[in-house]
Protein backbone atom coordinates (compact mmCIF):
# COMPACT_ATOMS: atom_id res chain seq x y z
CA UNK A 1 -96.35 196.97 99.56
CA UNK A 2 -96.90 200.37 100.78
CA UNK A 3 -97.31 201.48 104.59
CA UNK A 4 -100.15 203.88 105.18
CA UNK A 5 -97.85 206.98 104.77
CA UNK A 6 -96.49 205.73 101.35
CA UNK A 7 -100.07 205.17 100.01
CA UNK A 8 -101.01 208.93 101.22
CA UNK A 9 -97.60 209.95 99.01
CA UNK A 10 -98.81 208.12 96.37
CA UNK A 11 -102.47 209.90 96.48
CA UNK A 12 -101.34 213.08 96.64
CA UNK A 13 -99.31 212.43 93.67
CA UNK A 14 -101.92 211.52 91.54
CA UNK A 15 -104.34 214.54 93.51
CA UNK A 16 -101.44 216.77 91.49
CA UNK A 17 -101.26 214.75 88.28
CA UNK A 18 -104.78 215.25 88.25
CA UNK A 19 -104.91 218.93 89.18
CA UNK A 20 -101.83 219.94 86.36
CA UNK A 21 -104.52 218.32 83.49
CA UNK A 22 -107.12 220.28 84.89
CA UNK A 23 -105.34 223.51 85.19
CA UNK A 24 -103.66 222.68 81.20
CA UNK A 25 -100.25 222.39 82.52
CA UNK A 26 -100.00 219.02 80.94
CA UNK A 27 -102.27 217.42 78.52
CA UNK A 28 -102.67 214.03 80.14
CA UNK A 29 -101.03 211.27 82.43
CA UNK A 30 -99.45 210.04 79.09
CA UNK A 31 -97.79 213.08 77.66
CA UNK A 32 -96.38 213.37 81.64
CA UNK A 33 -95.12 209.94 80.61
CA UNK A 34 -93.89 210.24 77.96
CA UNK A 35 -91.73 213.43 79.01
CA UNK A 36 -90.20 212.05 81.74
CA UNK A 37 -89.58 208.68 79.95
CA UNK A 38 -92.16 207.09 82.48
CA UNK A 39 -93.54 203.43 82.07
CA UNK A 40 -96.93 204.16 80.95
CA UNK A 41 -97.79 200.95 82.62
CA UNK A 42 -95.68 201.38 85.98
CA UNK A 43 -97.85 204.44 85.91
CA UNK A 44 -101.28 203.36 85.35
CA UNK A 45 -100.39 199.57 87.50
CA UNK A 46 -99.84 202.81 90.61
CA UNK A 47 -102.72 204.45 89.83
CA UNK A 48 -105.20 201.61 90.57
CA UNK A 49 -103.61 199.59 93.25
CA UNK A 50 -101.78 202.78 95.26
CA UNK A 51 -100.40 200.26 97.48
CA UNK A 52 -97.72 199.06 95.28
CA UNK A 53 -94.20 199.79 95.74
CA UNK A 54 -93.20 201.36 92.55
CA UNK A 55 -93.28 205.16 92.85
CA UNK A 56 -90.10 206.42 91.72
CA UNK A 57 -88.63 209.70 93.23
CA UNK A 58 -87.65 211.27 90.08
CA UNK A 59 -91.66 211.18 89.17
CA UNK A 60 -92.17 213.40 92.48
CA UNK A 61 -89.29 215.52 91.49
CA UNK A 62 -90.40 216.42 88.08
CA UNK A 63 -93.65 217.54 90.10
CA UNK A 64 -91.78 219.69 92.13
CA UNK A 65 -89.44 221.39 89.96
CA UNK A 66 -91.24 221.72 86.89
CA UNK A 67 -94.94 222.30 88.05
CA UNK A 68 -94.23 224.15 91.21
CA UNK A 69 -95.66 220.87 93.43
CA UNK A 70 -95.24 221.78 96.83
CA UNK A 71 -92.31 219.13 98.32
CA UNK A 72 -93.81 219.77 102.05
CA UNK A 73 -97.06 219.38 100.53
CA UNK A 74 -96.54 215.94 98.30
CA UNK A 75 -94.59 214.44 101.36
CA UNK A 76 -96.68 215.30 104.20
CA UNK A 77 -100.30 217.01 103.32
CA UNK A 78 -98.98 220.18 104.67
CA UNK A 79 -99.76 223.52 103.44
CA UNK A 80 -100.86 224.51 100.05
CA UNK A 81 -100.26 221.89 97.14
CA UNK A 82 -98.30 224.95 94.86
CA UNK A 83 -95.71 227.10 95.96
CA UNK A 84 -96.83 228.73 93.01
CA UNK A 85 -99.49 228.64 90.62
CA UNK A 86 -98.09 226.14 87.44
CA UNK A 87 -97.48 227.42 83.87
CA UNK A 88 -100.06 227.23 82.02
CA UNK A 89 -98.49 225.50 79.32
CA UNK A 90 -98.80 221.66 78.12
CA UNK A 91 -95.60 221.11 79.78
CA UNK A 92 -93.03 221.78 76.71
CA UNK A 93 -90.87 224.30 76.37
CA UNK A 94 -88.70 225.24 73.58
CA UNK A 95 -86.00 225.84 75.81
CA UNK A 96 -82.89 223.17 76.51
CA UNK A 97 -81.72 221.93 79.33
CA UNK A 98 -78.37 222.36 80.39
């Protein structure tokens, strides 16, 4: 189980999930899945009971580096929730990692 903080990680989390879909920076909470190799189910399981312990780290991280999440912001509520506005893609470049 969660402490209080860890739910309010969780939250805003999903608050920029949510706001990425809205803004067209990803299609949906499955194609963010799917990207990242995310359990679907470990995903939606957190989405209705936020008090479960099974937010993984990378998920935050592919917030933060990819969408420009704020990591202040996701961790504590502080400041704005971008450091700067997303792409306004559906998350998939042509481009390779290296």
């Amino acid at each position: 189980m969660q402490n209080a903080e860890g739910i309010k990680i969780v939250e805003r989390f999903f608050e920029a999930l949510y706001d990425l879909i809205e803004k067209k920076a990803l299609r949906g909470k499955q194609t963010f899945a799917n990207k990242y190799g995310i359990n679907r189910r470990h995903l939606w399981i957190l989405e209705q009971n936020k008090s479960r312990d099974i937010l993984q780290l990378a998920w935050i991280a592919h917030l933060i580096r990819d969408y420009n999440v704020s990591a202040d912001w996701i961790m504590t509520g502080n400041g704005k929730m971008y450091v700067k506005e997303p792409p306004k893609r559906f998350g998939f470049t042509n481009k390779k990692r290296e």
